[in-house]
C-alpha atoms as a PDB file:
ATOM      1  CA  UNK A   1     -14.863 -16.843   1.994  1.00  0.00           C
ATOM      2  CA  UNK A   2     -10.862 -15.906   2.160  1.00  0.00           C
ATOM      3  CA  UNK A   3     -10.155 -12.608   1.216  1.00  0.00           C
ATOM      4  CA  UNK A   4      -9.585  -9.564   3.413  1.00  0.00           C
ATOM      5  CA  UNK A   5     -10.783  -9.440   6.635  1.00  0.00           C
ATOM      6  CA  UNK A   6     -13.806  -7.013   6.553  1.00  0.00           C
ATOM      7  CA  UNK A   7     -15.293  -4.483   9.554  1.00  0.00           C
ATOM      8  CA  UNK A   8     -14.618  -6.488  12.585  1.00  0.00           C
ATOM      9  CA  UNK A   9     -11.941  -8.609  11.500  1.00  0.00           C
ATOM     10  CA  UNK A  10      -9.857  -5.649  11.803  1.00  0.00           C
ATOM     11  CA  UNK A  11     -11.024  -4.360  15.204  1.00  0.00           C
ATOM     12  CA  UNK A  12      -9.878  -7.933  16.271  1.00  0.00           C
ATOM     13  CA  UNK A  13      -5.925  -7.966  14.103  1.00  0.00           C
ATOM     14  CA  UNK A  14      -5.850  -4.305  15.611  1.00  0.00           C
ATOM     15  CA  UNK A  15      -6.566  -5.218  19.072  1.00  0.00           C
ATOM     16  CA  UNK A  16      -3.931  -8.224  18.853  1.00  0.00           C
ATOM     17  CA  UNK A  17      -1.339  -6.343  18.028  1.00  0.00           C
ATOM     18  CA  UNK A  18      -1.759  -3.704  20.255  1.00  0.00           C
ATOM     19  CA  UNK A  19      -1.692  -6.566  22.966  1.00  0.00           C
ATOM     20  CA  UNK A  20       1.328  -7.996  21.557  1.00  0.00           C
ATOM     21  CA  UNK A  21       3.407  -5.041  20.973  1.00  0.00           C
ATOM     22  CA  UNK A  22       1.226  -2.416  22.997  1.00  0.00           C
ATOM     23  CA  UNK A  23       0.888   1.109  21.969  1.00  0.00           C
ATOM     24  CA  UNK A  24       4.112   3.063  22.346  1.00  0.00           C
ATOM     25  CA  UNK A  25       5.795   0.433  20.344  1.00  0.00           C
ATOM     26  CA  UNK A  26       3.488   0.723  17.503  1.00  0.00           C
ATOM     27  CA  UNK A  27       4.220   4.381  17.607  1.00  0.00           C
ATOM     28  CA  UNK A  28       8.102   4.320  17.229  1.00  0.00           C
ATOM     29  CA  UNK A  29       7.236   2.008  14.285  1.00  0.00           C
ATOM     30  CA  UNK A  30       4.858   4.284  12.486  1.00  0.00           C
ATOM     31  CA  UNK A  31       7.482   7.019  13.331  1.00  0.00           C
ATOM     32  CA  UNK A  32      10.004   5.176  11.815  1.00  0.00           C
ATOM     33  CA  UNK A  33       8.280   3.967   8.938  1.00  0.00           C
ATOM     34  CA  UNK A  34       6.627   7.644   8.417  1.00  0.00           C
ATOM     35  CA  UNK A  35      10.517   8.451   8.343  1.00  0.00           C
ATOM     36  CA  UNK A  36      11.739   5.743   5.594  1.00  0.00           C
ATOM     37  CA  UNK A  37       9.217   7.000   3.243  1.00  0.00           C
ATOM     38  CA  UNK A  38      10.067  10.580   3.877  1.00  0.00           C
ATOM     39  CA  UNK A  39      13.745   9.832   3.044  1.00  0.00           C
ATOM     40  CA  UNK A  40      12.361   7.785   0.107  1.00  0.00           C
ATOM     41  CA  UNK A  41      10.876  10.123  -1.573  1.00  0.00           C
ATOM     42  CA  UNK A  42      13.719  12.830  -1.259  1.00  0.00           C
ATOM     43  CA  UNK A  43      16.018  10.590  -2.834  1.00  0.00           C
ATOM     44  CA  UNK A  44      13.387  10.237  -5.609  1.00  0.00           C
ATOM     45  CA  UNK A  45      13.439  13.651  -6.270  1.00  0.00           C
ATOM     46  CA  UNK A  46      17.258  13.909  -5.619  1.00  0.00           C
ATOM     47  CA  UNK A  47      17.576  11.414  -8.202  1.00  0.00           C
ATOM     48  CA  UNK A  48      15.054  13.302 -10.884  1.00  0.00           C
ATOM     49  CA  UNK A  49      17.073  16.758 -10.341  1.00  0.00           C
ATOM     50  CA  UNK A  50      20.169  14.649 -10.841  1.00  0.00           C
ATOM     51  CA  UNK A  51      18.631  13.238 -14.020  1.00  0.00           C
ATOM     52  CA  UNK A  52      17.451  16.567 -15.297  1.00  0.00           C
ATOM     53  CA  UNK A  53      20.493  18.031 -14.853  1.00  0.00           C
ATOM     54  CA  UNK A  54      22.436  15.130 -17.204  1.00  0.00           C
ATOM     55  CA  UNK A  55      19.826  15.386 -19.688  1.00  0.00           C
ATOM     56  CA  UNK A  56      20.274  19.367 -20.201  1.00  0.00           C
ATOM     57  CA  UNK A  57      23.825  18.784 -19.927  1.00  0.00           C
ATOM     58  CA  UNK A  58      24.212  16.450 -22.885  1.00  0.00           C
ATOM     59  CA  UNK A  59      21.182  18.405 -24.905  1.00  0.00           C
ATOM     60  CA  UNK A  60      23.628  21.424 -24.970  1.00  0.00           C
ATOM     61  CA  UNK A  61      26.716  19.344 -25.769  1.00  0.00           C
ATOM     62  CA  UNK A  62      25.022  17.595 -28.680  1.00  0.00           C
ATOM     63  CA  UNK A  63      24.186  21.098 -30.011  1.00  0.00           C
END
């Protein structure tokens, strides 16, 4: 049945990758993806202080 692969299925993708781009690849990827998200975020919350900020702004000029 198609779906997604189950138990040993993923012993087998894991262990085909690891052959194709062997370990220490696979770790500056992870780094680098561990480091996208981590910039991600902070320019979500960048983004909600600068949004905050221009909603208190115009709340005191409407008053």
């Amino acid at each position: 049945m198609p779906g997604l692969p189950r138990g040993a299925e993923w012993i087998v993708i894991l262990a085909i990758v690891i052959l194709l781009f062997g370990p220490g690849r696979i770790g500056k990827v992870a780094g680098e993806l561990g480091k996208g998200i981590r910039s991600f975020r902070e320019g979500l919350s960048e983004g909600k202080q600068d949004e905050d900020s221009t909603d208190s702004s115009v709340d005191k000029e409407s008053k």
